[in-house]
Protein backbone atom coordinates (compact mmCIF):
# COMPACT_ATOMS: atom_id res chain seq x y z
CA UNK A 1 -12.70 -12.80 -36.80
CA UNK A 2 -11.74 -13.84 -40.23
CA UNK A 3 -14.56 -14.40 -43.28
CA UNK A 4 -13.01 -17.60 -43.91
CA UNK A 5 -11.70 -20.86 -42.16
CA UNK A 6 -8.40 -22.88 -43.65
CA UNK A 7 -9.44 -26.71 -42.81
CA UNK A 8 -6.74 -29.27 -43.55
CA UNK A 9 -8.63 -32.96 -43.46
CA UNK A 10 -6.36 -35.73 -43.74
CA UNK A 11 -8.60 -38.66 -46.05
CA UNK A 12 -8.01 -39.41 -49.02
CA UNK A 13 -12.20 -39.17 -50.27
CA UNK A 14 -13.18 -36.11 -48.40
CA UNK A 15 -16.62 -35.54 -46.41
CA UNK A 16 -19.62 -33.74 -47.46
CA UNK A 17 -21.70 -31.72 -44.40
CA UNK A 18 -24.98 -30.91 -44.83
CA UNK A 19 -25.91 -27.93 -43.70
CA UNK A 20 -29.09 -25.55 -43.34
CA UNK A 21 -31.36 -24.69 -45.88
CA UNK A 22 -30.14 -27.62 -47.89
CA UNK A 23 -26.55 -26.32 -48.33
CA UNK A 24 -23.41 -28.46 -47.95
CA UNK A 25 -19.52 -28.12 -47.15
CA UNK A 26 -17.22 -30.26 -48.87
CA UNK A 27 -13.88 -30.66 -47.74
CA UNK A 28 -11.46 -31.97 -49.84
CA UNK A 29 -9.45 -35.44 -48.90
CA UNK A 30 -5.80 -35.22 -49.55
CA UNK A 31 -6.39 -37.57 -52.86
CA UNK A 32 -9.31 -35.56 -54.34
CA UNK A 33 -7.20 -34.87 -57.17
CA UNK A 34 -7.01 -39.11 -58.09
CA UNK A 35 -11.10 -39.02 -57.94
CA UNK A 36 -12.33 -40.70 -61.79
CA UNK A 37 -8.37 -42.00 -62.65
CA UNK A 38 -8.21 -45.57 -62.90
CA UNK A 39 -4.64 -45.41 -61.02
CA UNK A 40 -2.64 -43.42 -59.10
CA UNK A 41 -0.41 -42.81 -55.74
CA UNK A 42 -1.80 -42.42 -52.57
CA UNK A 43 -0.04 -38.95 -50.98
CA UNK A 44 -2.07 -39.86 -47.36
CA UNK A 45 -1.56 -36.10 -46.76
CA UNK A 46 -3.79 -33.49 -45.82
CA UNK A 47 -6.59 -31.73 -48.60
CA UNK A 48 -6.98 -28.39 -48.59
CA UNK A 49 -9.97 -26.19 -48.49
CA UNK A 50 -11.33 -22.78 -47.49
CA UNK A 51 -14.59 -22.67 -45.99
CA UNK A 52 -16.75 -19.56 -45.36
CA UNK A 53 -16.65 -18.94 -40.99
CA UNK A 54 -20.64 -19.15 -40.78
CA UNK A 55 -20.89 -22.20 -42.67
CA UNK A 56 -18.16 -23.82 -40.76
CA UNK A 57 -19.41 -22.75 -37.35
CA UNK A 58 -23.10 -24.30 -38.69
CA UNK A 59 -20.60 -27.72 -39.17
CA UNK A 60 -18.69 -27.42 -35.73
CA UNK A 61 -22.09 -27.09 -34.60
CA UNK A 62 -23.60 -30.24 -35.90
CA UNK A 63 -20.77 -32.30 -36.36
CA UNK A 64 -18.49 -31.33 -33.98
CA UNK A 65 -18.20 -33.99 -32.08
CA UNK A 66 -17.35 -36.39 -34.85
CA UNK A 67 -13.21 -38.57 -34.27
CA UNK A 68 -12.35 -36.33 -36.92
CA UNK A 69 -12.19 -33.17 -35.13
CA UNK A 70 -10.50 -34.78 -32.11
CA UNK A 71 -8.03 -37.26 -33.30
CA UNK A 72 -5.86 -34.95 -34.95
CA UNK A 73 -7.38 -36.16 -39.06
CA UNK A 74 -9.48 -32.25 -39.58
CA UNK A 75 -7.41 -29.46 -38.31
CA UNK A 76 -9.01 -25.76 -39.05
CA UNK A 77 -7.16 -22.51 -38.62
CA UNK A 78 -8.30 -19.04 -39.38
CA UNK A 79 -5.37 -18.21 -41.00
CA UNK A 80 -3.73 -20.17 -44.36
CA UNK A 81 -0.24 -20.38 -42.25
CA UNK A 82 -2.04 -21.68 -39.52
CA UNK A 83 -3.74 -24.71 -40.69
CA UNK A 84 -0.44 -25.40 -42.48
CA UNK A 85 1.63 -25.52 -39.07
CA UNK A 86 -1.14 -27.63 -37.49
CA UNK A 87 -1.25 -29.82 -40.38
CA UNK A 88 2.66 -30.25 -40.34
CA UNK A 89 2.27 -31.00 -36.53
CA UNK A 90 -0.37 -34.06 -37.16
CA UNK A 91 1.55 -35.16 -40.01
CA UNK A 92 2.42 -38.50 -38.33
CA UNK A 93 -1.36 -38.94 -37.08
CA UNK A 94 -2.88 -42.32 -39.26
CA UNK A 95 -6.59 -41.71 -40.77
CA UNK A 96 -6.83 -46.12 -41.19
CA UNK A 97 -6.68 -45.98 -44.82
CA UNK A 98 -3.04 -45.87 -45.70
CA UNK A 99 -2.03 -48.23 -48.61
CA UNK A 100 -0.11 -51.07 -47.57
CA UNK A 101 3.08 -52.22 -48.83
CA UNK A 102 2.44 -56.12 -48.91
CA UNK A 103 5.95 -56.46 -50.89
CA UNK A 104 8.56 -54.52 -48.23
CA UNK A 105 6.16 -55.19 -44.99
CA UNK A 106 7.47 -58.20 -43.28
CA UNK A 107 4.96 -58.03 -40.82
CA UNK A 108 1.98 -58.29 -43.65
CA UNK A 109 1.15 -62.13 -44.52
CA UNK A 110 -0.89 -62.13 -48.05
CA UNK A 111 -0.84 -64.67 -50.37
CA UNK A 112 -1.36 -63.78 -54.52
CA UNK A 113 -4.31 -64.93 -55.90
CA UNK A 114 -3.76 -67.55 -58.53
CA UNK A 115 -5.03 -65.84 -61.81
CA UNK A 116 -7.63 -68.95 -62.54
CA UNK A 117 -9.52 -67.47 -58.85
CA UNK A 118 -9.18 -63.84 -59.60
CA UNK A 119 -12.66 -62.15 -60.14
């Protein structure tokens, strides 16, 4: 068995486990890199990160039976050109916090804000 796990987690924040012994494992979100910039564009992809096998087991463990590890948005692989295959293979799979495009979307109804009610 390999020393390390590949986990591919497809949010654009990321999640933070807590572990034993006060330890956590943070797994990057696909837009980790926007984190403290006032702007920037959403990629809605999957962050990588590489996790050591007994702290990930201690997460599968406690939170293994979160929607994340069964609808297809945290994929984990043992191998790098594993977790990139699965991630490829869920690439389609929605997390529910895509941005939405309120000017092409025909479907989305919004009205603008007149500038004298904007906070």
């Amino acid at each position: 068995m390999s020393d390390l796990v590949h986990v591919r987690l497809k949010h654009p924040h990321g999640i933070v486990f807590d572990i034993s012994n006060g330890r956590k494992v943070s797994l990057y979100g696909s837009d980790f890199h926007l984190r403290g910039l006032e702007k920037g564009t959403l990629t809605c992809g999957f962050g990588k990160t590489t996790v050591p096998a007994d702290d990930w087991e201690e997460v599968l463990q406690a939170y293994g039976k979160m929607p994340h590890f069964t609808n297809g948005t945290l994929v984990y692989e043992t191998d790098y050109a594993s977790a990139e295959d699965s991630a490829d293979e869920k690439s389609a799979v929605k997390h529910g916090l895509e941005p939405v495009d309120t000017k092409n979307d025909k479907t989305i109804k919004t009205e603008e804000v007149p500038a004298s009610e904007a906070a």
